[in-house]
N, C-alpha and C. Protein backbone atom coordinates (compact mmCIF):
# COMPACT_ATOMS: atom_id res chain seq x y z
N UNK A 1 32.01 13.84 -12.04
CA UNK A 1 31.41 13.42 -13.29
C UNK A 1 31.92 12.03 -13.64
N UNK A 2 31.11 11.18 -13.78
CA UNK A 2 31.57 9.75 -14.47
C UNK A 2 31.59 9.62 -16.15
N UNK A 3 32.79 9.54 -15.82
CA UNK A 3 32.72 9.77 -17.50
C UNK A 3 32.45 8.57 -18.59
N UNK A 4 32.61 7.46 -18.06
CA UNK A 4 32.54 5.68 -18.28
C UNK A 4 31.14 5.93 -18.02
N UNK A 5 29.88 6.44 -17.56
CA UNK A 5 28.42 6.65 -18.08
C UNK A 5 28.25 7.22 -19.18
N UNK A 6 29.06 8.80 -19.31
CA UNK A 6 29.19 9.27 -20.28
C UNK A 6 29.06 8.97 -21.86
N UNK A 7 30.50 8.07 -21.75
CA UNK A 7 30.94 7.04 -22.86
C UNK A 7 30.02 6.09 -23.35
N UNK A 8 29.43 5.54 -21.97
CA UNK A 8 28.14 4.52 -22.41
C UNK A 8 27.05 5.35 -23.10
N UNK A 9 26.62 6.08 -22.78
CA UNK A 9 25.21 6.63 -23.26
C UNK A 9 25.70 7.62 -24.35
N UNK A 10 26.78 7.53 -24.66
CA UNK A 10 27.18 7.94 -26.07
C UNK A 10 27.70 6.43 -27.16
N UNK A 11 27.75 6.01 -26.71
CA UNK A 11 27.84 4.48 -27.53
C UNK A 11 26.43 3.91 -28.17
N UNK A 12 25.66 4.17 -27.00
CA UNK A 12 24.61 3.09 -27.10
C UNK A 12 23.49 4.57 -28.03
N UNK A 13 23.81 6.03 -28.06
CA UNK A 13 23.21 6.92 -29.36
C UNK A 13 23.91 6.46 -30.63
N UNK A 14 25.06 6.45 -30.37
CA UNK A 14 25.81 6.31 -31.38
C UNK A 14 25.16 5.10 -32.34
N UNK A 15 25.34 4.28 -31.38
CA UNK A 15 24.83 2.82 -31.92
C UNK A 15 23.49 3.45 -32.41
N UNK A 16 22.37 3.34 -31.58
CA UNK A 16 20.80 4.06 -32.56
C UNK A 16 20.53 4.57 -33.95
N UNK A 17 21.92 5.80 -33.70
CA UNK A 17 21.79 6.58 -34.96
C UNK A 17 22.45 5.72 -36.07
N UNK A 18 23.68 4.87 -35.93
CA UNK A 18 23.92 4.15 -36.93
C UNK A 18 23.13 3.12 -37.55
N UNK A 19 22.43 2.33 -36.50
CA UNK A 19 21.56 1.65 -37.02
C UNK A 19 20.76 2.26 -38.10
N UNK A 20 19.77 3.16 -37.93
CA UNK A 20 19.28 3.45 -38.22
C UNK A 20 19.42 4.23 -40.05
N UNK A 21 20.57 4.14 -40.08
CA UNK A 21 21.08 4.62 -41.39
C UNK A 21 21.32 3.23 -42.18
N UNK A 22 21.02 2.53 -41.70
CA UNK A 22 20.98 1.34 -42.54
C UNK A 22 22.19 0.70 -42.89
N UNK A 23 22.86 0.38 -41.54
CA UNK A 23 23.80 -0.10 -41.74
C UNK A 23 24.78 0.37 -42.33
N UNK A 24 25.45 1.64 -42.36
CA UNK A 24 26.37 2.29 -42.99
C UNK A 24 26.25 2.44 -44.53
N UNK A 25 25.14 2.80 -44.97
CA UNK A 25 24.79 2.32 -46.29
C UNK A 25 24.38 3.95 -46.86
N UNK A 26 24.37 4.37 -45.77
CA UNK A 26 24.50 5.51 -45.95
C UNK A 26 22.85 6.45 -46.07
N UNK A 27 21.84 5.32 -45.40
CA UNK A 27 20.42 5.62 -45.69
C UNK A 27 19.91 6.53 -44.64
N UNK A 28 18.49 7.15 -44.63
CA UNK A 28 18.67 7.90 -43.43
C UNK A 28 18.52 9.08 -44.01
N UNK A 29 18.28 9.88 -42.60
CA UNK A 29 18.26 11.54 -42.81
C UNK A 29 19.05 12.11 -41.87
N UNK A 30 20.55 11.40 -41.63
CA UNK A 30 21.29 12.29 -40.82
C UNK A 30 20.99 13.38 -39.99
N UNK A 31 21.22 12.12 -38.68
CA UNK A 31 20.72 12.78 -37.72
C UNK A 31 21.75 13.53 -36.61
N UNK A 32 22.39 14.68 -37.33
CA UNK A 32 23.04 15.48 -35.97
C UNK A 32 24.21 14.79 -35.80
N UNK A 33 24.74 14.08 -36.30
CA UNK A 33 26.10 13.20 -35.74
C UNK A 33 27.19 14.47 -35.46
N UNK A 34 27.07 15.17 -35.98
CA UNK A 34 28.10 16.61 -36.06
C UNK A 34 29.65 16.13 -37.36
N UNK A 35 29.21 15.67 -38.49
CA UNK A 35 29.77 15.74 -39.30
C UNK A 35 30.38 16.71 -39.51
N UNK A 36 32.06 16.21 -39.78
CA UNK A 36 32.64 18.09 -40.11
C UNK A 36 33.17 18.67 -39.06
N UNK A 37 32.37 18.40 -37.90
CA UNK A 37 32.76 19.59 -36.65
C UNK A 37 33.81 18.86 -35.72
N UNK A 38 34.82 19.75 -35.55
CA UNK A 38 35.42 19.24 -34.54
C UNK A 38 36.54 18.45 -34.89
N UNK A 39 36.94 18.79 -36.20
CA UNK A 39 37.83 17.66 -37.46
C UNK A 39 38.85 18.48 -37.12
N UNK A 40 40.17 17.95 -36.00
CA UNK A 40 41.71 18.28 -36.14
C UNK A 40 41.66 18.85 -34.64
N UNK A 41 40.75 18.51 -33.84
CA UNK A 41 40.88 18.75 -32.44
C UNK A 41 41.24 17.61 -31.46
N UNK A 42 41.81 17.95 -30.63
CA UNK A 42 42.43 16.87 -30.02
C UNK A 42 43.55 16.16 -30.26
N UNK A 43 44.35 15.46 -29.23
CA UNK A 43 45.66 14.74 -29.65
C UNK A 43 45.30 13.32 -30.51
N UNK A 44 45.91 13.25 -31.38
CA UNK A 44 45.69 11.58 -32.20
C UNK A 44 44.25 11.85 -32.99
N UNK A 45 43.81 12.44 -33.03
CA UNK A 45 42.64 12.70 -34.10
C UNK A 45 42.78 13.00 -35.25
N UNK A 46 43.53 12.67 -36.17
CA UNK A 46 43.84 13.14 -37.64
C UNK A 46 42.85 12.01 -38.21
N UNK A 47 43.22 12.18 -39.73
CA UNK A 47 41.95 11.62 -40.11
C UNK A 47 42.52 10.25 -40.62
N UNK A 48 41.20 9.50 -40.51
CA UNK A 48 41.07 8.04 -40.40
C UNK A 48 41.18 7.66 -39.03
N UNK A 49 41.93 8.12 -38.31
CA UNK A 49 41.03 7.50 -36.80
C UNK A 49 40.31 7.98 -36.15
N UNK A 50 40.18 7.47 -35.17
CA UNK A 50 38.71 7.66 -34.38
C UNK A 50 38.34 8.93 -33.68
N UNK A 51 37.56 9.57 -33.27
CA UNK A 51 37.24 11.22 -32.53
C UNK A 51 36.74 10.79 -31.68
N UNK A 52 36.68 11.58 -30.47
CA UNK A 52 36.41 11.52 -29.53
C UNK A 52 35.12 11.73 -29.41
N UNK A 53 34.16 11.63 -28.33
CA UNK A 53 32.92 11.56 -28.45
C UNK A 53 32.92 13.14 -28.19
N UNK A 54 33.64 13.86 -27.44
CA UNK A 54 33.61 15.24 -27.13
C UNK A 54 33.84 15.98 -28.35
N UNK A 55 34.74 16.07 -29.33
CA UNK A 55 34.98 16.10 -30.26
C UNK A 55 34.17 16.16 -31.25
N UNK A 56 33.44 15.12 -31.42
CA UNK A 56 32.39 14.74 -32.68
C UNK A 56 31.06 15.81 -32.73
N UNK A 57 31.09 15.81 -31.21
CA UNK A 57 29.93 16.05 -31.03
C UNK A 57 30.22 17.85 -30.53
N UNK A 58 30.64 18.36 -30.09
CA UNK A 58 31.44 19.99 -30.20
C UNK A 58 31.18 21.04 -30.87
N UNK A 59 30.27 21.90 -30.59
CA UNK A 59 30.00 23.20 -31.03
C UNK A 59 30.55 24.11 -30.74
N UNK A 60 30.93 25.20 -31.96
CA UNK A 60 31.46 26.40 -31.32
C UNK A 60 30.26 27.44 -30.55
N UNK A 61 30.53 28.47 -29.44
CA UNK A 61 29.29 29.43 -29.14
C UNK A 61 28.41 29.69 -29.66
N UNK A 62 29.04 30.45 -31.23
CA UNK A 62 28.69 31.02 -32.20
C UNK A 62 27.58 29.85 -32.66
N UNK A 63 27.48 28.76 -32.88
CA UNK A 63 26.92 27.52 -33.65
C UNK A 63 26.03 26.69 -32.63
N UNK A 64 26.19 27.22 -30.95
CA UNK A 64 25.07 26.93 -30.52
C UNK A 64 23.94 28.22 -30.12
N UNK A 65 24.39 29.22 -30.11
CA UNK A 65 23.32 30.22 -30.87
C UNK A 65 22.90 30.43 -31.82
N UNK A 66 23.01 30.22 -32.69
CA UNK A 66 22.18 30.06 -33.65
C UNK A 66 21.23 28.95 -33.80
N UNK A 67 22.09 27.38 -33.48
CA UNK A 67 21.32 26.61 -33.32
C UNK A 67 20.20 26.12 -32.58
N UNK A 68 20.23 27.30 -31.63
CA UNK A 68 19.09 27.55 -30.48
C UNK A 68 17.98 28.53 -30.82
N UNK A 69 18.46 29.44 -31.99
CA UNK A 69 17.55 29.97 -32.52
C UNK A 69 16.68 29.25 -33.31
N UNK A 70 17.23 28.67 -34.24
CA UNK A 70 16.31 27.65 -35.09
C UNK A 70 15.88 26.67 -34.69
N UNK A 71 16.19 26.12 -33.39
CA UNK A 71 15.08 25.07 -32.92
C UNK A 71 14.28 25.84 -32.12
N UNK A 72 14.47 27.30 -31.37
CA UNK A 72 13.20 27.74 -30.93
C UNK A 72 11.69 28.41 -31.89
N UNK A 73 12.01 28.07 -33.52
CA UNK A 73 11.46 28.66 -34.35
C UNK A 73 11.33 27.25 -35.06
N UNK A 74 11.54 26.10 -34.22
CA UNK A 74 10.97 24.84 -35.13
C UNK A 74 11.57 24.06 -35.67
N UNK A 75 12.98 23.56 -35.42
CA UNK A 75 13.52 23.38 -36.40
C UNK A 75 14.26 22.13 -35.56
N UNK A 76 13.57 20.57 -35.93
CA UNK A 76 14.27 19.75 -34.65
C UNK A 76 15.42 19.44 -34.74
N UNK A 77 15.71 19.43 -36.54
CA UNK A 77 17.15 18.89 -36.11
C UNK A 77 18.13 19.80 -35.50
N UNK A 78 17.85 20.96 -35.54
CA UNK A 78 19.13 22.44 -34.58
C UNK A 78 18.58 22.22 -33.38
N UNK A 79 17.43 21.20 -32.81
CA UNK A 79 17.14 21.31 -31.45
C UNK A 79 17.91 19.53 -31.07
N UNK A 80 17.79 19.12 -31.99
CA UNK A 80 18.66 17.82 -31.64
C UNK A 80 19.72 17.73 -31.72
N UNK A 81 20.31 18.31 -32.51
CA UNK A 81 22.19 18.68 -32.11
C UNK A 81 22.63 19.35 -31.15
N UNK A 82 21.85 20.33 -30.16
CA UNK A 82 22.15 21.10 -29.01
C UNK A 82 21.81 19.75 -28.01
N UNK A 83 20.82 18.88 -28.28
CA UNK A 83 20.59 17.94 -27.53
C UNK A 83 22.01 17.02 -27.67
N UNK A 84 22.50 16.42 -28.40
CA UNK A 84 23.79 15.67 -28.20
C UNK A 84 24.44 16.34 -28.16
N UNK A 85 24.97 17.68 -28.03
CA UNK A 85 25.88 18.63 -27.53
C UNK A 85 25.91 18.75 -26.24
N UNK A 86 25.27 19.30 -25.55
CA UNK A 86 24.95 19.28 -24.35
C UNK A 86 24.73 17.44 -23.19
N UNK A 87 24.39 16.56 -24.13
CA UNK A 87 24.27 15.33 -23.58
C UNK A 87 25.97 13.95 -23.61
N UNK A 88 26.54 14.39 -24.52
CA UNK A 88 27.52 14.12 -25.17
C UNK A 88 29.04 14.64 -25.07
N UNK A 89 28.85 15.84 -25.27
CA UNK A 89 30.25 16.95 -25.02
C UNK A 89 30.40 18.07 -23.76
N UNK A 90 29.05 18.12 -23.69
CA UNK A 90 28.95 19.38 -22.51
C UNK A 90 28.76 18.91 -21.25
N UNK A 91 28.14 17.81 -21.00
CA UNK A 91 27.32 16.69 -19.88
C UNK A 91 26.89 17.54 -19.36
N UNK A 92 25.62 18.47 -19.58
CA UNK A 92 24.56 19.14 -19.16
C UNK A 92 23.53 18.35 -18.87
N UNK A 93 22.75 17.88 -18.24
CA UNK A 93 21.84 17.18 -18.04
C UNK A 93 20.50 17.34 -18.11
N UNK A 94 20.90 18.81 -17.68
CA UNK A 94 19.33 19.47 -17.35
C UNK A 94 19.07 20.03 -19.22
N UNK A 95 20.44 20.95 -19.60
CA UNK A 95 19.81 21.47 -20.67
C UNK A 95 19.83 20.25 -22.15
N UNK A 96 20.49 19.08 -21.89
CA UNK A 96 20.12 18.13 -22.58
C UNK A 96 18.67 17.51 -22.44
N UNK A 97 18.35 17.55 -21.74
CA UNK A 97 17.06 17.17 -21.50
C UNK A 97 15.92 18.30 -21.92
N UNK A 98 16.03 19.77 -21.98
CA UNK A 98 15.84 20.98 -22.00
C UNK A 98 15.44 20.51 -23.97
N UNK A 99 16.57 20.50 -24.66
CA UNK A 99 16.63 20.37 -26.16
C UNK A 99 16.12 19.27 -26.12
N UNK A 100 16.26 18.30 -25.75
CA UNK A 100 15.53 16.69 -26.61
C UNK A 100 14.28 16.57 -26.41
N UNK A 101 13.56 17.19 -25.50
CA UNK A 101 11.93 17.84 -25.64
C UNK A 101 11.65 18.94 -26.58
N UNK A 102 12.91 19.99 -26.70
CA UNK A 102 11.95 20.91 -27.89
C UNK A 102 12.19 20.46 -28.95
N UNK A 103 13.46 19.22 -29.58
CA UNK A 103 13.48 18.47 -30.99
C UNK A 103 12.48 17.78 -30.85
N UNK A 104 11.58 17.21 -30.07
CA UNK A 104 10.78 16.36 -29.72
C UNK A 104 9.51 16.80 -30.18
N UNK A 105 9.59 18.01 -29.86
CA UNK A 105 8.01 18.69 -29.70
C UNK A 105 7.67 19.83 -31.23
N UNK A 106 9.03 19.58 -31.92
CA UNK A 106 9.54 19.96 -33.17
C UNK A 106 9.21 18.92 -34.40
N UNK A 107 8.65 17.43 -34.08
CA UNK A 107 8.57 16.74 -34.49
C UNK A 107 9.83 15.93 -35.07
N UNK A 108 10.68 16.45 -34.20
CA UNK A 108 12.24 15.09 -34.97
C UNK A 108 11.92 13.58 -34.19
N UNK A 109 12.09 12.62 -34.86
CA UNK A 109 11.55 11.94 -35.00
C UNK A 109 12.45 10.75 -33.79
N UNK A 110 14.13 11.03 -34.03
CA UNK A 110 14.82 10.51 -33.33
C UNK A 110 14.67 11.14 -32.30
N UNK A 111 14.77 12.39 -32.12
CA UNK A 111 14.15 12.67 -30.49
C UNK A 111 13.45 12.08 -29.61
N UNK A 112 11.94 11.88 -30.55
CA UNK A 112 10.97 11.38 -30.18
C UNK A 112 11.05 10.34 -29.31
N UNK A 113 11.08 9.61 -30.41
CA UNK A 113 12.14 8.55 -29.66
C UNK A 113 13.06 7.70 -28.45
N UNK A 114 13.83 8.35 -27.99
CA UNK A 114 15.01 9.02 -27.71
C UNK A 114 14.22 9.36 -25.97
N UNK A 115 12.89 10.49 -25.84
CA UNK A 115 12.39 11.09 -24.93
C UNK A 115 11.18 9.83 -24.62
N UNK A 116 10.99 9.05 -25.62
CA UNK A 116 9.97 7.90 -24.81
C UNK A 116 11.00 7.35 -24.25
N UNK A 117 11.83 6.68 -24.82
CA UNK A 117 12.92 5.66 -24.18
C UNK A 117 13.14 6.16 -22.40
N UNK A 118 13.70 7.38 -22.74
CA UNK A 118 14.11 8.12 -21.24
C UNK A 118 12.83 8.24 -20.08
N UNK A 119 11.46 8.69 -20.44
CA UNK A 119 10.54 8.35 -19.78
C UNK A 119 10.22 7.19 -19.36
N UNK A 120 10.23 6.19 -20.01
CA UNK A 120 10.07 4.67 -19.72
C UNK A 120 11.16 4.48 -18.99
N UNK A 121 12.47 4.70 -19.10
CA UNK A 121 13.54 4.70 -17.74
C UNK A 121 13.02 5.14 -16.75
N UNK A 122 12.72 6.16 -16.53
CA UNK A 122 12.18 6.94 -15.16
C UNK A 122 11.52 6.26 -14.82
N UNK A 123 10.25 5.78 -15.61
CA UNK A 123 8.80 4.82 -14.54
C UNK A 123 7.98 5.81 -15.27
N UNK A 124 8.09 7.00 -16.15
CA UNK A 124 6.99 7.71 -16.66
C UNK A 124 6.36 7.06 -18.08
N UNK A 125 5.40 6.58 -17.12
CA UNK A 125 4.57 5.51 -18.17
C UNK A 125 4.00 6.08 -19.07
N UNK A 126 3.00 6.89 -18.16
CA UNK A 126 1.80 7.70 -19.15
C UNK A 126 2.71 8.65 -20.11
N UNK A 127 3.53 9.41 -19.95
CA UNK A 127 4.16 10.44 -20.76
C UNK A 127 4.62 9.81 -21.95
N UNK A 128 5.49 8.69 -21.00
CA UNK A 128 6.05 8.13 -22.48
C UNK A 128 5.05 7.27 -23.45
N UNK A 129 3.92 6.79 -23.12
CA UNK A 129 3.41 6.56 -23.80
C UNK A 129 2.33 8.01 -25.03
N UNK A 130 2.27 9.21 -24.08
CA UNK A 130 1.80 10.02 -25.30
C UNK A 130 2.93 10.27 -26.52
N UNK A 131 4.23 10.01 -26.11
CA UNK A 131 5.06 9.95 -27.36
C UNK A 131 5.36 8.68 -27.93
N UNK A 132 4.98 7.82 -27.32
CA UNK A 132 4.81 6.53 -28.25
C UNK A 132 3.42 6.87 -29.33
N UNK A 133 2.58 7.37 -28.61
CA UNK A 133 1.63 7.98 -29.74
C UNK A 133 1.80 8.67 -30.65
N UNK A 134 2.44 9.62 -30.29
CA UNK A 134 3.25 10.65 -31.48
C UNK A 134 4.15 10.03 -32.84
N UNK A 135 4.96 9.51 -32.19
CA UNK A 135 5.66 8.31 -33.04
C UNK A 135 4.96 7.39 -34.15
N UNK A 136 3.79 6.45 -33.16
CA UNK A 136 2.91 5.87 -34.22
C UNK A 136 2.06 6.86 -34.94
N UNK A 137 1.29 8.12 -34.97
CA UNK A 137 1.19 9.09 -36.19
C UNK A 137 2.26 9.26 -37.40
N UNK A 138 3.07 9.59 -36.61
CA UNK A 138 4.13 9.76 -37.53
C UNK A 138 4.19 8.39 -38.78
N UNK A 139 4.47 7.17 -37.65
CA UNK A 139 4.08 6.25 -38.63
C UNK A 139 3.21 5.88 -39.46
N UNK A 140 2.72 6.06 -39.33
CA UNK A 140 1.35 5.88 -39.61
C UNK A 140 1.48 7.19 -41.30
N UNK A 141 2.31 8.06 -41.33
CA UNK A 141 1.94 8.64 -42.14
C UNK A 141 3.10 8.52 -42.71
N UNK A 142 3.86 7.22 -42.67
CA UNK A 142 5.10 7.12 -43.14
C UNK A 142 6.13 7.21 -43.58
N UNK A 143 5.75 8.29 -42.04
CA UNK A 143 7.77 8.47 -41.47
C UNK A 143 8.75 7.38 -41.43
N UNK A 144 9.94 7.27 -42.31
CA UNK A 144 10.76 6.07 -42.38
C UNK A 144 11.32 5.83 -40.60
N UNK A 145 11.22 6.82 -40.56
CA UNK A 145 12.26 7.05 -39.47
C UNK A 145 11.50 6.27 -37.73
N UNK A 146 10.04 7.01 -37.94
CA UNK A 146 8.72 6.73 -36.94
C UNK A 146 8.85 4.99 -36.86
N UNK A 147 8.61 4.66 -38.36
CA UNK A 147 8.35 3.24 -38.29
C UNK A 147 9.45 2.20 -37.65
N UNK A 148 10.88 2.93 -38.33
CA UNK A 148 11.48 2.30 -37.76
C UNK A 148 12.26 2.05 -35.97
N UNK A 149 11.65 3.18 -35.87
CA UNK A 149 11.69 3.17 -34.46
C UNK A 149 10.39 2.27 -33.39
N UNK A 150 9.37 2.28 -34.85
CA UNK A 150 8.08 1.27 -33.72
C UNK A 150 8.70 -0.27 -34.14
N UNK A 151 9.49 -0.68 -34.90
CA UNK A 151 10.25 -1.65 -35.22
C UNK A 151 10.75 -2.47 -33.99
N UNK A 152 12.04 -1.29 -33.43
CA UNK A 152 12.44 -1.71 -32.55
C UNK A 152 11.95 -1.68 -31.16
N UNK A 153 11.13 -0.68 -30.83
CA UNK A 153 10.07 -0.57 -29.99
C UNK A 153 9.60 -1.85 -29.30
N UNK A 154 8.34 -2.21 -30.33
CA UNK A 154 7.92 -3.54 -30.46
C UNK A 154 9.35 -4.83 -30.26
N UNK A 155 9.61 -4.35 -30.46
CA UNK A 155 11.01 -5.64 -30.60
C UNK A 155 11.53 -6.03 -29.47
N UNK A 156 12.01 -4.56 -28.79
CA UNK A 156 12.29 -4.61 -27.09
C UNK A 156 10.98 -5.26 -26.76
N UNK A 157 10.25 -4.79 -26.70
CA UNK A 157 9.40 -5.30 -25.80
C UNK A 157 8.70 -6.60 -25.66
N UNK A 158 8.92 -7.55 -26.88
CA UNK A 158 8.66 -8.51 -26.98
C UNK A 158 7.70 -9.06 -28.01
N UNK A 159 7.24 -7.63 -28.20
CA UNK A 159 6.08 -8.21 -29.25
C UNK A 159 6.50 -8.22 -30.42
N UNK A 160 7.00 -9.38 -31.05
CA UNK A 160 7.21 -9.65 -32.05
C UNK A 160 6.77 -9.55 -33.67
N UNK A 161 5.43 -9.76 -32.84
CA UNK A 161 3.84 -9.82 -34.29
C UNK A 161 3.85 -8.44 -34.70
N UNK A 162 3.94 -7.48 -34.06
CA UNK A 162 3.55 -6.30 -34.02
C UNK A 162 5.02 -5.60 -34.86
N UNK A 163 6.19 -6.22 -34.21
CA UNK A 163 7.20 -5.51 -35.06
C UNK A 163 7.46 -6.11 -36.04
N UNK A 164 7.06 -7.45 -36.31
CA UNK A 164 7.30 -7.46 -38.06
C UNK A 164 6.17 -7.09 -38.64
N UNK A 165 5.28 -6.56 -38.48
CA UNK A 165 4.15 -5.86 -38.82
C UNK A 165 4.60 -4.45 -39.48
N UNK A 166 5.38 -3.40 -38.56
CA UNK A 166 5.87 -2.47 -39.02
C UNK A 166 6.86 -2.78 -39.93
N UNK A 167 7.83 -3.62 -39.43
CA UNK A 167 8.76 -4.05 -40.45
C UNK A 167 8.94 -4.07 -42.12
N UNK A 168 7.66 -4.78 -42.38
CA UNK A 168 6.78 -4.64 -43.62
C UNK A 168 6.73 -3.53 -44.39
N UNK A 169 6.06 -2.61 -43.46
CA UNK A 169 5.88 -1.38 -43.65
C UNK A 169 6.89 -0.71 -43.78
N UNK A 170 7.74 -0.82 -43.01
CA UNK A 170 9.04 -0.16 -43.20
C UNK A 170 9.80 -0.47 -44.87
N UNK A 171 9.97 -1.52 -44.95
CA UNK A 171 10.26 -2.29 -46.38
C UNK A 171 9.76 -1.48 -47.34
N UNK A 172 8.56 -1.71 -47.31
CA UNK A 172 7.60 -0.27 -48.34
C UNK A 172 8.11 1.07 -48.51
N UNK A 173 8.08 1.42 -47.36
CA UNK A 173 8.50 2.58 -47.27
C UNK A 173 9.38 3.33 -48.18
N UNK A 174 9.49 4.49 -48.27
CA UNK A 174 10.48 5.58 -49.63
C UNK A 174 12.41 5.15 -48.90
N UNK A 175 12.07 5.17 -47.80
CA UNK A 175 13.77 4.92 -47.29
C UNK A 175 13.32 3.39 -46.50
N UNK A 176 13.94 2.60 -46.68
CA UNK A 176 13.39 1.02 -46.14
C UNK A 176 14.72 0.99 -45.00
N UNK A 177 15.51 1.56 -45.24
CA UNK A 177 16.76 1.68 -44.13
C UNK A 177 17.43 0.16 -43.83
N UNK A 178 16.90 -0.52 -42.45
CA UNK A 178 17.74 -1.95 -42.61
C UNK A 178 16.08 -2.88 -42.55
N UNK A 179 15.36 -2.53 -42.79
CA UNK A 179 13.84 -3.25 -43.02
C UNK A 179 14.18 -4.86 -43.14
N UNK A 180 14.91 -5.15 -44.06
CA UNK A 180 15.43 -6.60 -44.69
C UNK A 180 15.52 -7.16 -43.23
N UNK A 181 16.66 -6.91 -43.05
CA UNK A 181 17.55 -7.06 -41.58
C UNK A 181 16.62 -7.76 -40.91
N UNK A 182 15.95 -6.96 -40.22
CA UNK A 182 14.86 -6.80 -39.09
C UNK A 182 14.02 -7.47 -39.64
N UNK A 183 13.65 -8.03 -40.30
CA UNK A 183 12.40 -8.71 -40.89
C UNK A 183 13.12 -10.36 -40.94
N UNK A 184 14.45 -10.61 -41.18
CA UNK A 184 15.10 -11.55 -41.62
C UNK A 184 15.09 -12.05 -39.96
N UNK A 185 15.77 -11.01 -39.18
CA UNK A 185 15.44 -11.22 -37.49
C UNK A 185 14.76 -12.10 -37.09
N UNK A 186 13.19 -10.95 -37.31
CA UNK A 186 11.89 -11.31 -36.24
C UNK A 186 11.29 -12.40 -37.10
N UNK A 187 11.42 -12.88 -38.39
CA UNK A 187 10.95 -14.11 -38.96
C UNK A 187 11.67 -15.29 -38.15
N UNK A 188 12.94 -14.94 -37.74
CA UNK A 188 14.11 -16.66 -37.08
C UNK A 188 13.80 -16.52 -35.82
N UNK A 189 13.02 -15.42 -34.79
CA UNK A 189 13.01 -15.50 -33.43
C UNK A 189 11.15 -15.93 -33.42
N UNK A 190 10.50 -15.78 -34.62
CA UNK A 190 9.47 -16.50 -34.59
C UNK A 190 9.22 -17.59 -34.96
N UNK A 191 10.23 -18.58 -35.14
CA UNK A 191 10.56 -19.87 -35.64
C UNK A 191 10.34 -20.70 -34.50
């Protein structure tokens, strides 16, 4: 097991999900970070410093059965915390991948997300593009969360016009998250 991949692809969620809260501002619909869990495990983990990614992210048995019950009855965010459980603490691969399709197909939004990104890694164009579709519905019916993910979307990819387009929208939006930000961005890289 490489665990320095591990670490990376828990940095670079980590990073996502923080963004996405707007800059520590505390915006957002908390997504699964595993708040709470896993508080006094490990050596040097007391509080105020840092937890381990195994740690943070750490379910007891008891708490991933159940949580497997309620995402098989719909429920993405108990299907997206088995997903960074398993992707994060457990390095399951298969059944991480297993959960971030049924949070996906649950309509969580960071999943969504999350499972285009990983398809577009593979070379799975077409797939990931039916959840790039999914996503823009979502947006479209303004999901803070949808939009801001076609934000950065668009952003990777270059199209600029298109993500300060959402951007906008995002701004509007009931949770605007880091909208400013990103708009302050793609206005100086269109200069």
């Amino acid at each position: 097991m490489d665990n320095s991949k591990h670490s990376d692809e828990a940095e670079k969620l980590l990073a996502e999900l923080s963004a996405r809260k707007g800059e520590g501002e505390g915006e957002g619909e908390g997504e699964g970070e595993g708040e709470g869990e896993g508080e006094g495990e490990g050596e040097g983990e007391g509080e105020g410093e840092p937890k381990s990614t195994v740690s943070v992210f750490y379910l007891q048995p008891e708490e991933v059965n159940t949580l497997s019950h309620q995402a098989k009855r719909g429920d993405g965010e108990a299907g997206f915390r088995l997903f960074l459980y398993y992707k994060l603490s457990n390095y399951d691969e298969e059944k991480s991948s297993q959960w971030l399709k049924i949070a996906a197909n649950n309509g969580h939004a960071t999943a969504q997300y999350r499972l285009y990104v990983e398809l577009q890694e593979q070379g799975e164009t077409k797939e990931a593009n039916e959840w790039l579709q999914k996503i823009k519905l979502a947006a479209s019916n303004n999901d803070s969360s949808a939009i801001w993910f076609l934000v950065n979307c668009y952003k990777n990819q270059g199209n600029k016009k298109e993500a300060l387009q959402w951007a906008y929208k995002l701004k509007a939006s009931k949770q605007p998250l880091d909208a400013d930000r990103l708009i302050e961005e793609l206005t100086k890289e269109q200069k």
